[in-house]
Protein backbone atom coordinates (compact mmCIF):
# COMPACT_ATOMS: atom_id res chain seq x y z
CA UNK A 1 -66.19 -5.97 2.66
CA UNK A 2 -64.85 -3.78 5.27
CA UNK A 3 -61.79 -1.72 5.09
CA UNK A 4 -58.31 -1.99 6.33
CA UNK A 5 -56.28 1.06 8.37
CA UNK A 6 -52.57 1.59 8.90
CA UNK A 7 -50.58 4.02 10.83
CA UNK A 8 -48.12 5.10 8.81
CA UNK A 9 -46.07 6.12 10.88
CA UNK A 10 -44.97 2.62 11.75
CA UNK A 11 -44.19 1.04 8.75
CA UNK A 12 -41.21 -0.96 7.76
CA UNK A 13 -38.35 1.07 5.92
CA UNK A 14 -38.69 1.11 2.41
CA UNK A 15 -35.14 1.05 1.08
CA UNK A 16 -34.66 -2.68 2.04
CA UNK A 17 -37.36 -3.36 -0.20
CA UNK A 18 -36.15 -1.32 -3.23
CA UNK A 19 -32.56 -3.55 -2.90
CA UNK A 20 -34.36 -6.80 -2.71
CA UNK A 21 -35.84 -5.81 -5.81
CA UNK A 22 -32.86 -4.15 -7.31
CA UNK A 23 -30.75 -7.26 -6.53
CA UNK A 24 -33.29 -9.36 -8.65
CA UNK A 25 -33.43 -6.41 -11.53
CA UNK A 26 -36.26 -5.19 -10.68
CA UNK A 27 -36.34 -1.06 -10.57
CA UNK A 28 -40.28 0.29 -8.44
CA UNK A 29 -40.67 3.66 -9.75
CA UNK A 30 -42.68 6.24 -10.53
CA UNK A 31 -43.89 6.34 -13.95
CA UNK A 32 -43.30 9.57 -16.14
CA UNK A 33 -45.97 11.36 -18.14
CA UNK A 34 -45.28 9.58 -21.42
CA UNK A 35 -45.77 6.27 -19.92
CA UNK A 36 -49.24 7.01 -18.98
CA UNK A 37 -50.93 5.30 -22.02
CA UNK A 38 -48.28 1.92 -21.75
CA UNK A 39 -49.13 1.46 -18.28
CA UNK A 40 -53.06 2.01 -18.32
CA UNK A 41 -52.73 -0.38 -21.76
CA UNK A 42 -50.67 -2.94 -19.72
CA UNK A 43 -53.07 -3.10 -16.43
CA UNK A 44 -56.52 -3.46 -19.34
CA UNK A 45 -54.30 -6.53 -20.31
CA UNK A 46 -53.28 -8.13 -17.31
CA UNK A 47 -56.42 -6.91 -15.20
CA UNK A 48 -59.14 -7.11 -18.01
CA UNK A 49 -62.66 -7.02 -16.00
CA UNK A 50 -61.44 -4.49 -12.95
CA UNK A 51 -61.77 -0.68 -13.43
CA UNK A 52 -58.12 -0.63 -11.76
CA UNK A 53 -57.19 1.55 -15.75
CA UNK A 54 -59.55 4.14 -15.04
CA UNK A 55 -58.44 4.66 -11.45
CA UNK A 56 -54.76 4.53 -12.28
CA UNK A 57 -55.11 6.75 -15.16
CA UNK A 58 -56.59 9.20 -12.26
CA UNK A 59 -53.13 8.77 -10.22
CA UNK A 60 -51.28 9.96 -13.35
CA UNK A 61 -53.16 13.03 -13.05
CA UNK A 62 -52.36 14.07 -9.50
CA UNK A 63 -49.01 16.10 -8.10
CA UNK A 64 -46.68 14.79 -7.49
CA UNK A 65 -48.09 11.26 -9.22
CA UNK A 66 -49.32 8.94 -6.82
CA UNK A 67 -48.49 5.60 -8.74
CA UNK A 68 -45.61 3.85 -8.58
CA UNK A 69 -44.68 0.18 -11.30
CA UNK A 70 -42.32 -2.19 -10.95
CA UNK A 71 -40.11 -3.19 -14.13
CA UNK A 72 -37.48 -5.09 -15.08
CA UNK A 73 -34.78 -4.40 -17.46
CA UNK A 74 -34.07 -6.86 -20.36
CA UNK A 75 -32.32 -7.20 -23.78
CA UNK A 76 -35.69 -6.16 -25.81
CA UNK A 77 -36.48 -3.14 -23.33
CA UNK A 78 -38.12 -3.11 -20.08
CA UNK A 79 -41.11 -5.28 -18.88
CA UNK A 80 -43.78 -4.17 -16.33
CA UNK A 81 -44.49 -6.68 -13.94
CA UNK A 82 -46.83 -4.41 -11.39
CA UNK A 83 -48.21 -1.32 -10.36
CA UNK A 84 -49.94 0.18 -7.22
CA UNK A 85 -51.65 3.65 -6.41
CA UNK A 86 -53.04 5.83 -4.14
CA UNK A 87 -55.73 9.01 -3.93
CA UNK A 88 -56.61 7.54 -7.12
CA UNK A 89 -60.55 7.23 -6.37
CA UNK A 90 -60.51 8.97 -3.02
CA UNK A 91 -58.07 10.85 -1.37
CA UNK A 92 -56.25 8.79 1.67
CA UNK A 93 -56.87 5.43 -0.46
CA UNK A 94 -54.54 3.07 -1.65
CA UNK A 95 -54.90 0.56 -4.03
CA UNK A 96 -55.56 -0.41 -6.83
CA UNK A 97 -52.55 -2.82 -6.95
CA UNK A 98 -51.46 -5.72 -9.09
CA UNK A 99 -48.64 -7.46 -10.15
CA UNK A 100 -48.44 -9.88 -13.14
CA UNK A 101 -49.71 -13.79 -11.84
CA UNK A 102 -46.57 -15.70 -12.71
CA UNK A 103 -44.38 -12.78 -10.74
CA UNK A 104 -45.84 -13.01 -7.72
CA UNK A 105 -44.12 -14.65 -4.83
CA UNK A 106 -41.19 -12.48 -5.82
CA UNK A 107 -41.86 -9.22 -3.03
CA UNK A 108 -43.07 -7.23 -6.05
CA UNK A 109 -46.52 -6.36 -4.28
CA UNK A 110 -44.50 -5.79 -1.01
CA UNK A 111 -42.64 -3.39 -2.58
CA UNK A 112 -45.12 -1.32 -4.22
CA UNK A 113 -47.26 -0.98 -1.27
CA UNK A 114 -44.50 0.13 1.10
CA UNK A 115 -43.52 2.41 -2.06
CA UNK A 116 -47.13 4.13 -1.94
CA UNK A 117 -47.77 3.53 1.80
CA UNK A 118 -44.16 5.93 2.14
CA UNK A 119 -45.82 8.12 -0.27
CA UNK A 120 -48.65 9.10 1.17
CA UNK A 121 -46.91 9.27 4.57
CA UNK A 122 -44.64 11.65 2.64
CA UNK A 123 -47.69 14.02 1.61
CA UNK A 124 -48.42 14.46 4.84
CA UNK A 125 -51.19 11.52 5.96
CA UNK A 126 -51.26 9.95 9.84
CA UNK A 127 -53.13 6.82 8.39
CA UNK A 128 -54.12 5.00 4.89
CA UNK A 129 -56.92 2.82 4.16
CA UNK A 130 -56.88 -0.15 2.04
CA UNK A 131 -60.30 0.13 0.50
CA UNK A 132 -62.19 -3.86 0.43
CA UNK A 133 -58.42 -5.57 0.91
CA UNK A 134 -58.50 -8.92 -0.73
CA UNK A 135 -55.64 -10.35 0.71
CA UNK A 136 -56.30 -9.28 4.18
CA UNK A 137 -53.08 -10.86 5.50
CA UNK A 138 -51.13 -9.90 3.04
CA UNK A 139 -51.67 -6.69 4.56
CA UNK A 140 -52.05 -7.51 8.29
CA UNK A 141 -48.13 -9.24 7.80
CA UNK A 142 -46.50 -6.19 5.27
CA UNK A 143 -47.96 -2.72 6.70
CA UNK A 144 -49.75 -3.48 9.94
CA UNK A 145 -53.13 -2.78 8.26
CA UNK A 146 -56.17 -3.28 10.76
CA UNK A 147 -59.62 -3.90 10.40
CA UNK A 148 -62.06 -0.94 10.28
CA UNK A 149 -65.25 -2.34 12.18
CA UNK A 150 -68.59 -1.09 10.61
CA UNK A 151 -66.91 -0.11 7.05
CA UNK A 152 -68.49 -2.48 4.75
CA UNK A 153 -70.42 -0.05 2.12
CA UNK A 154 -68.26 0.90 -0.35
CA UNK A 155 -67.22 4.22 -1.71
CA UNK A 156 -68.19 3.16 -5.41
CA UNK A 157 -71.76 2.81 -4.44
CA UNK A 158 -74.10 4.73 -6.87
CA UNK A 159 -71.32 4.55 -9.43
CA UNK A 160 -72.48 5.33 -12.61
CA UNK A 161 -71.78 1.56 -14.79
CA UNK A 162 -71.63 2.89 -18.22
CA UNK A 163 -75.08 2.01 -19.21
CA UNK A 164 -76.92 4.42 -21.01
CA UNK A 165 -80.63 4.23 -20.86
C-alpha cells in the first residue's frame, strides 16, 4: 500500500481538539516514563496480532517522547482509550495509532493525530508520512494527507519475524 504525505504546516489548530476532548473528560497526553509498561501492556491487549507494542515502546525511548494517549478520568482511576506515535520505526513517520473499538466515533483518533502531527511539526519537520494509511480518508478529511505515487514497498521489508532457524 502506498503512503500518505502532509504538509504540516497547514494543519488544523490543535487546541480545539484538546477541548472537545476535555469537554467529554477525556485528557491526550504524553505519557511519563513510569507508564511505559501500562501502555505497551494495554495496546498487546487491545491490538493483539500488530507489532504497534514494539514500535510504541520505541517512542518511549526518544526525546522529548514522541507518543501521545488519550485517557479518561473515572472513580476507579483513569482508563486509556488510545494512543498514537511518531519516529517510532523511522524517523518522519507517524503511526502506529489506535483507539479502543467501542470509543471510536468520539474524535479520539482526531485528536491524537493532530497531537503527533503538531509534534513533529514542533521538532522541526516540513512534512509527515503516514506509513500504509488504512483509513485513507480518515486522513485525506483530518490532516490533508496526500497520496505518495510509487510508494508501495514498505519500510518493514526484510524484517526479521522472530523465527529462529
Amino acid at each position: 500500500m502506498a503512503d500518505m504525505l502532509v504538509q504540516l504546516f497547514k494543519l488544523p489548530p490543535l487546541q480545539p481538539e484538546i477541548d472537545k476532548m476535555a469537554a467529554i473528560g477525556i485528557t491526550i497526553r504524553r505519557p511519563i516514563g513510569p507508564e511505559n509498561y501500562a501502555v505497551i501492556e494495554w495496546i498487546k491487549k487491545y491490538f493483539p496480532n500488530s507489532l504497534w507494542a514494539a514500535e510504541a515502546e520505541n517512542a518511549f525511548f526518544n526525546s522529548p517522547k514522541t507518543i501521545y494517549i488519550a485517557l479518561r478520568e473515572g472513580e476507579k482511576g483513569s482508563e486509556m482509550l488510545g494512543f498514537a506515535c511518531w519516529d517510532a520505526t523511522v524517523k518522519n513517520f507517524f503511526g502506529p495509532t489506535g483507539v479502543k473499538e467501542c470509543e471510536r466515533g468520539k474524535g479520539i483518533g482526531r485528536a491524537l493525530l493532530l497531537a503527533c502531527l503538531h509534534g513533529m511539526k514542533e521538532n522541526g519537520y516540513a512534512y509527515g508520512i503516514i506509513g500504509s494509511p488504512g483509513p485513507i480518508e480518515f486522513y485525506r478529511k483530518n490532516c490533508g494527507g496526500t497520496m505518495i505515487e510509487d510508494s508501495g514497498e514498505s519500510v518493514y521489508k526484510g524484517m526479521f519475524n522472530g523465527k529462529i532457524l
